[in-house]
C-alpha atoms as a PDB file:
ATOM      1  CA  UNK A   1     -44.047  15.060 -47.045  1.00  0.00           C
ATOM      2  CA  UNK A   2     -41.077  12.977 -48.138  1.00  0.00           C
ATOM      3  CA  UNK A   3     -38.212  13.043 -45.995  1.00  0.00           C
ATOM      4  CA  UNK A   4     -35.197  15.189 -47.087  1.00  0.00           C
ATOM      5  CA  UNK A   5     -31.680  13.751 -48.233  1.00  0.00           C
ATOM      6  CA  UNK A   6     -28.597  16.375 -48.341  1.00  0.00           C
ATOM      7  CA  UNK A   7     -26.306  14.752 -50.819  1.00  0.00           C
ATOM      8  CA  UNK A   8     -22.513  16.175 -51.269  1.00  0.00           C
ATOM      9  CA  UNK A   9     -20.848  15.057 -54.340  1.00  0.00           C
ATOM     10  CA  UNK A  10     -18.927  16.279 -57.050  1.00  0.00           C
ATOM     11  CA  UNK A  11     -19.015  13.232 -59.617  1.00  0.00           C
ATOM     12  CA  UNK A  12     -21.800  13.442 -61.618  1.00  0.00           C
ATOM     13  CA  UNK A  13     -22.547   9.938 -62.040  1.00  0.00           C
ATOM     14  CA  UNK A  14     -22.068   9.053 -58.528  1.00  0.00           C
ATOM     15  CA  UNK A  15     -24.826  11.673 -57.982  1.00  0.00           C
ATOM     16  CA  UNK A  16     -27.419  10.231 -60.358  1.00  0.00           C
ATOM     17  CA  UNK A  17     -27.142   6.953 -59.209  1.00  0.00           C
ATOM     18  CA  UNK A  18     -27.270   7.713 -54.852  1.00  0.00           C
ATOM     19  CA  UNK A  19     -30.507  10.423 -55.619  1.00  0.00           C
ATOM     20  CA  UNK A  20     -31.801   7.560 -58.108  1.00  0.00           C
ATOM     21  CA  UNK A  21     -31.450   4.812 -55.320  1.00  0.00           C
ATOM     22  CA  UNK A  22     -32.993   7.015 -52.462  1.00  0.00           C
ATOM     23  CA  UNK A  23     -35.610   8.544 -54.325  1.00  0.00           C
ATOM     24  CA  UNK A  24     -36.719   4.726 -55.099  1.00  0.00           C
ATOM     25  CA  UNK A  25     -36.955   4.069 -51.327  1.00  0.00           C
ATOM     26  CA  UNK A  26     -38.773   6.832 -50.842  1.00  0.00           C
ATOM     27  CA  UNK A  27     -36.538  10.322 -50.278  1.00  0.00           C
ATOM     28  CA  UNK A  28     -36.285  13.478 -51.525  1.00  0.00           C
ATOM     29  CA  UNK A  29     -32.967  14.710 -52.603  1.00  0.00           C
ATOM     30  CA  UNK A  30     -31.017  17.617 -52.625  1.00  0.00           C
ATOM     31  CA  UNK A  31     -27.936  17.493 -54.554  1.00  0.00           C
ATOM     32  CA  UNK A  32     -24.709  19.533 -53.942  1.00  0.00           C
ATOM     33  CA  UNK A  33     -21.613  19.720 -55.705  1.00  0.00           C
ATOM     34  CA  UNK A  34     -19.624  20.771 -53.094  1.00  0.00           C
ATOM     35  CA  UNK A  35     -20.003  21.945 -49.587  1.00  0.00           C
ATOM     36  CA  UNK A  36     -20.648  25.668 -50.150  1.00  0.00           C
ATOM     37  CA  UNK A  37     -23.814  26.839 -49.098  1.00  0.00           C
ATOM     38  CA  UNK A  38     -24.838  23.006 -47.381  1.00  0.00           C
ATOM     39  CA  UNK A  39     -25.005  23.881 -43.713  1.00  0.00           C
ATOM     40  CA  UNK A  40     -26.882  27.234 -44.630  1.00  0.00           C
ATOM     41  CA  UNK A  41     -29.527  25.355 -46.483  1.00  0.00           C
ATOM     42  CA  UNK A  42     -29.581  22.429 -43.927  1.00  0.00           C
ATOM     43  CA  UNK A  43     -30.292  25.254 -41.363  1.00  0.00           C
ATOM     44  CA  UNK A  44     -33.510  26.443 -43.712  1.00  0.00           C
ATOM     45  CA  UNK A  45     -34.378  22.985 -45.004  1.00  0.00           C
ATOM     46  CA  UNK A  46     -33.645  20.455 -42.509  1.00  0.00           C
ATOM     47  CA  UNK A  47     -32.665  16.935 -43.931  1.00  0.00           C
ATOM     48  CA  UNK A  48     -33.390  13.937 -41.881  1.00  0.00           C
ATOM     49  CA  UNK A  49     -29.558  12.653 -43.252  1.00  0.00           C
ATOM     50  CA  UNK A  50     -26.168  14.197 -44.785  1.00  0.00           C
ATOM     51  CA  UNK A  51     -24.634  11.926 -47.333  1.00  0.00           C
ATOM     52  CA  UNK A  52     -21.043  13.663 -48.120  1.00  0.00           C
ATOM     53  CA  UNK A  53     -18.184  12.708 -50.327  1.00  0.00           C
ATOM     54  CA  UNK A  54     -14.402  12.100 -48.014  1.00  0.00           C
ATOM     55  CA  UNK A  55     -12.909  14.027 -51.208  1.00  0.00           C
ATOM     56  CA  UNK A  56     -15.525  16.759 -52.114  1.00  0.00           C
ATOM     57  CA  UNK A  57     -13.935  20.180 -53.740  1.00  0.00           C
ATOM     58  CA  UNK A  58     -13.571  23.453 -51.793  1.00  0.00           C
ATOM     59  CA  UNK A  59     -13.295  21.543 -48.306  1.00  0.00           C
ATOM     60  CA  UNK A  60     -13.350  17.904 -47.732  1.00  0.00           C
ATOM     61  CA  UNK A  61     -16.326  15.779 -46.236  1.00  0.00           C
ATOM     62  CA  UNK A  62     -14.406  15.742 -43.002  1.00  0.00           C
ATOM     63  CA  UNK A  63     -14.492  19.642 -42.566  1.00  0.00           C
ATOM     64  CA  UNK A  64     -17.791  19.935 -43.932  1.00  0.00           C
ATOM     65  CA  UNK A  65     -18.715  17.400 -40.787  1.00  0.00           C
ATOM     66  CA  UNK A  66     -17.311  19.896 -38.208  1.00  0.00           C
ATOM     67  CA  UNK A  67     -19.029  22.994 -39.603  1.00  0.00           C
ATOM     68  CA  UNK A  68     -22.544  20.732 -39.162  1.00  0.00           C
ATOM     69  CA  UNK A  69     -21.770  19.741 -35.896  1.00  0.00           C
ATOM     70  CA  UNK A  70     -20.879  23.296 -34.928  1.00  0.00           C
ATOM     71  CA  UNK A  71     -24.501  24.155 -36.015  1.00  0.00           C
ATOM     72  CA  UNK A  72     -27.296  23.961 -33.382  1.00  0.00           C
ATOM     73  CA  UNK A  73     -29.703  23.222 -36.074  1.00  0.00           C
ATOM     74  CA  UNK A  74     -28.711  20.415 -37.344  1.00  0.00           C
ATOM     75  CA  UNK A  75     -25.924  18.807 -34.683  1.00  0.00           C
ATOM     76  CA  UNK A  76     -27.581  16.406 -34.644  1.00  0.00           C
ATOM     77  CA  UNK A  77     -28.368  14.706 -37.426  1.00  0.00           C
ATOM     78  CA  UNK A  78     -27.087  11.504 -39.120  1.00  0.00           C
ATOM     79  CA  UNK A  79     -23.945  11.646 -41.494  1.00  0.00           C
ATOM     80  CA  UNK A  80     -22.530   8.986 -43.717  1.00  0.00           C
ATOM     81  CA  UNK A  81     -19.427   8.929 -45.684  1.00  0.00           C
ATOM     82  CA  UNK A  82     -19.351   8.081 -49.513  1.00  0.00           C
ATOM     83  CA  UNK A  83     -15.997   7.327 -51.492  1.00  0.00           C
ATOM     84  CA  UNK A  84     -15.314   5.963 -54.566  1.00  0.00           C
ATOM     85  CA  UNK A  85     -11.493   5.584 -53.135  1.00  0.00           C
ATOM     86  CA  UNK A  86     -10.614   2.216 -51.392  1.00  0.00           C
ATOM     87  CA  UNK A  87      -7.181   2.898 -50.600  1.00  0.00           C
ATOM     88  CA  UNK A  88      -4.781   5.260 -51.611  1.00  0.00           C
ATOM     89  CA  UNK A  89      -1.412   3.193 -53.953  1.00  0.00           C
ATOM     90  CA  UNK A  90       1.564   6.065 -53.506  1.00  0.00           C
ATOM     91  CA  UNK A  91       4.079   4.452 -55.277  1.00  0.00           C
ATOM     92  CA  UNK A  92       6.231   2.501 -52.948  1.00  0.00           C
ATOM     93  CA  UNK A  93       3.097   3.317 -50.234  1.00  0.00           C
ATOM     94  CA  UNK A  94       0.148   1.104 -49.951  1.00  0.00           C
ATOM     95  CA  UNK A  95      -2.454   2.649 -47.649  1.00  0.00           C
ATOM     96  CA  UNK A  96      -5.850   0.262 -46.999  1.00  0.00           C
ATOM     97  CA  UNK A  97      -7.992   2.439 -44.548  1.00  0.00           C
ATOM     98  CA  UNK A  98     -10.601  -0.205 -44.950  1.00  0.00           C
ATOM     99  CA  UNK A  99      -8.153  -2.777 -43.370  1.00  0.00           C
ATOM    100  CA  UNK A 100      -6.059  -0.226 -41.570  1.00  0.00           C
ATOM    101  CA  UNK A 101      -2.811  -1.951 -43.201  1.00  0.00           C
ATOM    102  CA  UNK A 102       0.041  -0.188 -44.168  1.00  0.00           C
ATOM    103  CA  UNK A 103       2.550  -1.248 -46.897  1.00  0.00           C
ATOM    104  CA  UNK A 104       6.166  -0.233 -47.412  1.00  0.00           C
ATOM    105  CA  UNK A 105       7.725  -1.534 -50.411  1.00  0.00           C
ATOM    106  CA  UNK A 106       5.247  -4.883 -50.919  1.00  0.00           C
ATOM    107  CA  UNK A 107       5.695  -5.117 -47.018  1.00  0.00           C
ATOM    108  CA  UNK A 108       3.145  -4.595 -43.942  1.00  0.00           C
ATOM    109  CA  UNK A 109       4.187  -2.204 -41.813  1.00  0.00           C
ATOM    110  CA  UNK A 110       3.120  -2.164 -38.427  1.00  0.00           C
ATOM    111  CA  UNK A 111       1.524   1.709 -36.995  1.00  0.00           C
ATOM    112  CA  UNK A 112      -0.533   2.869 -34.444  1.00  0.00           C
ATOM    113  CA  UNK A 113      -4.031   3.655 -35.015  1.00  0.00           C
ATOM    114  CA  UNK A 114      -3.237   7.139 -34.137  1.00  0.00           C
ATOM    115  CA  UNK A 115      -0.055   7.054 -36.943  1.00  0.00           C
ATOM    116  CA  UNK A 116      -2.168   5.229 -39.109  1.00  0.00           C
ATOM    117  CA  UNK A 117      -4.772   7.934 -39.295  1.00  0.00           C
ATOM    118  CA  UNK A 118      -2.536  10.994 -39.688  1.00  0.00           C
ATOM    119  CA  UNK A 119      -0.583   9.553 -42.786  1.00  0.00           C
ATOM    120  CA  UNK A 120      -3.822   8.382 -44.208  1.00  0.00           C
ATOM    121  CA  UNK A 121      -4.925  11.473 -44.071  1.00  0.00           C
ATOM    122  CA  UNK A 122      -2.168  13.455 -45.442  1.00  0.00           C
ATOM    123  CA  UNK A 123      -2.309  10.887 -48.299  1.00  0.00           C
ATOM    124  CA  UNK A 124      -5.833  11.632 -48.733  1.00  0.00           C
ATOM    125  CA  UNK A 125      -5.004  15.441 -48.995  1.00  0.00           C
ATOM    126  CA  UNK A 126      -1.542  15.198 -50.792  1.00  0.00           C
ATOM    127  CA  UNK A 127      -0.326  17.944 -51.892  1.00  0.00           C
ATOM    128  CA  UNK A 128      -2.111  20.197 -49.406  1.00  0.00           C
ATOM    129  CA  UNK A 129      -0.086  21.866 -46.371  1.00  0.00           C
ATOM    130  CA  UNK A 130      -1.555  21.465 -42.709  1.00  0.00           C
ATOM    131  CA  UNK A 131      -0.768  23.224 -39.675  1.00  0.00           C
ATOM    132  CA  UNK A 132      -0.191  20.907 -36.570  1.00  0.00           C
ATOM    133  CA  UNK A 133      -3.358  22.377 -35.298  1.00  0.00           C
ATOM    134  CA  UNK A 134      -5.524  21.265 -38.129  1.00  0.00           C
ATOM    135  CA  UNK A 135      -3.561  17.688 -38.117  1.00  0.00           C
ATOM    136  CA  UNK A 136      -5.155  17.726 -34.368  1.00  0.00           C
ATOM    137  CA  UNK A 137      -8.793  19.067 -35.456  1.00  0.00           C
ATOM    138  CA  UNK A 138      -9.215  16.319 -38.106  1.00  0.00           C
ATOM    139  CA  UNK A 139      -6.986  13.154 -37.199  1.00  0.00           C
ATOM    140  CA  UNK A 140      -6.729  12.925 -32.932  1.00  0.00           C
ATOM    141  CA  UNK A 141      -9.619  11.344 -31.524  1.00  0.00           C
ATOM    142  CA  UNK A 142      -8.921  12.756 -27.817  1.00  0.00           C
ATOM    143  CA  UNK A 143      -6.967  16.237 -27.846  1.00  0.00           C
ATOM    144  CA  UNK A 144      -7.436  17.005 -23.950  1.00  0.00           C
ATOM    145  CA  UNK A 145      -3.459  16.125 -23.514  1.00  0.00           C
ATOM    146  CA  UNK A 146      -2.270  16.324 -26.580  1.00  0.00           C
ATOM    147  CA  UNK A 147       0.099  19.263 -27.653  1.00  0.00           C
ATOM    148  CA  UNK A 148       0.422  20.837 -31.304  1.00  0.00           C
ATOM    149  CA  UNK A 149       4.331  19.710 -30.754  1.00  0.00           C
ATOM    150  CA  UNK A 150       2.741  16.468 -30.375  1.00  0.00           C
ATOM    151  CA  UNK A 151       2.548  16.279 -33.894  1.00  0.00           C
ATOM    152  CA  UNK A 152       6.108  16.241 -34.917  1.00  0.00           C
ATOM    153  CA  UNK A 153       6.481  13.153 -32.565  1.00  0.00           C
ATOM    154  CA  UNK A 154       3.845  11.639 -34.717  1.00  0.00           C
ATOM    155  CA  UNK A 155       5.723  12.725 -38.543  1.00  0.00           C
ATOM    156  CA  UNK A 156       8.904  11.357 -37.203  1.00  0.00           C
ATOM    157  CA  UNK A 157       7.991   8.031 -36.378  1.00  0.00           C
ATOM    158  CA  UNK A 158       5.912   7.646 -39.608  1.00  0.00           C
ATOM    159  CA  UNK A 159       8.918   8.930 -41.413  1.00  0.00           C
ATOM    160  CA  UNK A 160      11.154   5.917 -40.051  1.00  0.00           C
ATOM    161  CA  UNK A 161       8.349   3.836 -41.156  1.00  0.00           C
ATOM    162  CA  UNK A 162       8.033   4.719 -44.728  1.00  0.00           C
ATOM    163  CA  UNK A 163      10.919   6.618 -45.995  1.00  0.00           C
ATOM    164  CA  UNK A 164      14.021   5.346 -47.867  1.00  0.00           C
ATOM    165  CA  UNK A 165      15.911   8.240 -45.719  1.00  0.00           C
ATOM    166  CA  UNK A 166      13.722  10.031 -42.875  1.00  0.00           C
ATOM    167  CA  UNK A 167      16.753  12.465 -42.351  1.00  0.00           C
ATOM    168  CA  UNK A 168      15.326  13.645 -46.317  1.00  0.00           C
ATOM    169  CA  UNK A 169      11.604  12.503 -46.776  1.00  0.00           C
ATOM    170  CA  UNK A 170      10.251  12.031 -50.295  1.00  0.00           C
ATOM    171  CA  UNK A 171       6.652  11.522 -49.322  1.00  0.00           C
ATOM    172  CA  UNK A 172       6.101  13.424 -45.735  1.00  0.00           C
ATOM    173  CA  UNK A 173       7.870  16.731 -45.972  1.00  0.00           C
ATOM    174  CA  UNK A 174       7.940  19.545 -43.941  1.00  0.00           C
ATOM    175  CA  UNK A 175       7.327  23.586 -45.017  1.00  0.00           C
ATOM    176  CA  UNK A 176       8.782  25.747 -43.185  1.00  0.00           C
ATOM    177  CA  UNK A 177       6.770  28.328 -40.659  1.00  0.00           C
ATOM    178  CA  UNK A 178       3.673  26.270 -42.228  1.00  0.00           C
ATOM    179  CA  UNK A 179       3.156  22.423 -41.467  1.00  0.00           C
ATOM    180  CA  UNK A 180       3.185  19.601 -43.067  1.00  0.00           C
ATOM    181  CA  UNK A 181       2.228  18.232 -46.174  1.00  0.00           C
ATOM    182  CA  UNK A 182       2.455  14.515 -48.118  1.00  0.00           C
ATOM    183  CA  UNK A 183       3.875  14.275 -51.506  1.00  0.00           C
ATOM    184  CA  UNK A 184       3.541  12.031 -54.059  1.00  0.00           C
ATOM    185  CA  UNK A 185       7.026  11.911 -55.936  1.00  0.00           C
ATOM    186  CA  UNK A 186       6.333  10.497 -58.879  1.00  0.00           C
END
């Protein structure tokens, strides 16, 4: 029996080509569109490897992550990343996660890894709102002392760093009673 491949993507093409490649070396490939329904059918069918998409619809690779590793049945297996994204260009914003370089205006900008990761992934998710608890779920590596209020520490200093005027962001704004969220102002 052939060894199973989960495989979340919603591009059709990128689809075809990933089952194409690991059916050539040998796999057997289930195909999903988005993460609905994955960790249920991991639980019945067990694949030896998740491959998900950063940017899938419905819930992003990164959530669809946590609900596997809240499963017993498949904790522990492997998961890989795919994106077709190399960086996100906001207009005056130049994010590179692959570097971790920031760019303000044509010019590096220096951040903390911990910075770095929380405006990358707003960026990712632009237009979206987050809660400073789900800014800690999915972006702080180590939240044993780190507060929820923790977060606006974290906005602010990003702010200084990439707004024209921090006192009235274009890109990182806040909504009221809700969060935070990253907009692109074009």
């Amino acid at each position: 029996m052939k060894p199973n491949v989960f495989v979340v993507e919603d591009d059709p093409d990128i689809s075809r080509l990933v089952r194409h490649h690991l059916e050539s070396a040998g796999f057997t490939v289930r195909l999903f569109a988005t993460g609905t329904g994955v960790v249920a059918e991991a639980e019945r069918n067990r694949p030896v490897l998740f491959l998900l998409d950063i940017m899938v619809p419905g819930s992003d690779g990164l959530e669809l992550c946590r609900r596997i590793r809240q499963s017993p049945a498949v904790a522990m297996t492997p998961v890989i990343f795919l994106t077709a994204k190399s960086g996100e260009a906001v207009g005056e914003i130049d994010i590179d996660p692959g570097a971790m370089v920031l760019r303000v205006r044509g010019k590096p900008v220096s951040t903390t890894a911990t910075e770095f990761r929380l405006l990358d992934y707003l960026a990712r998710h632009a237009g979206r709102v987050f809660t400073r608890d789900q800014l800690l779920d999915s972006v702080w590596r180590d939240t044993a002392y780190v507060t929820p209020r923790s977060v606006d520490v974290y906005v602010r200093r990003i702010r200084e760093k990439i707004e024209p005027d921090p006192e009235n962001p274009r890109y990182l704004k806040t909504v009221r009673g809700a969060g935070y969220r990253f907009e692109d102002p074009k």
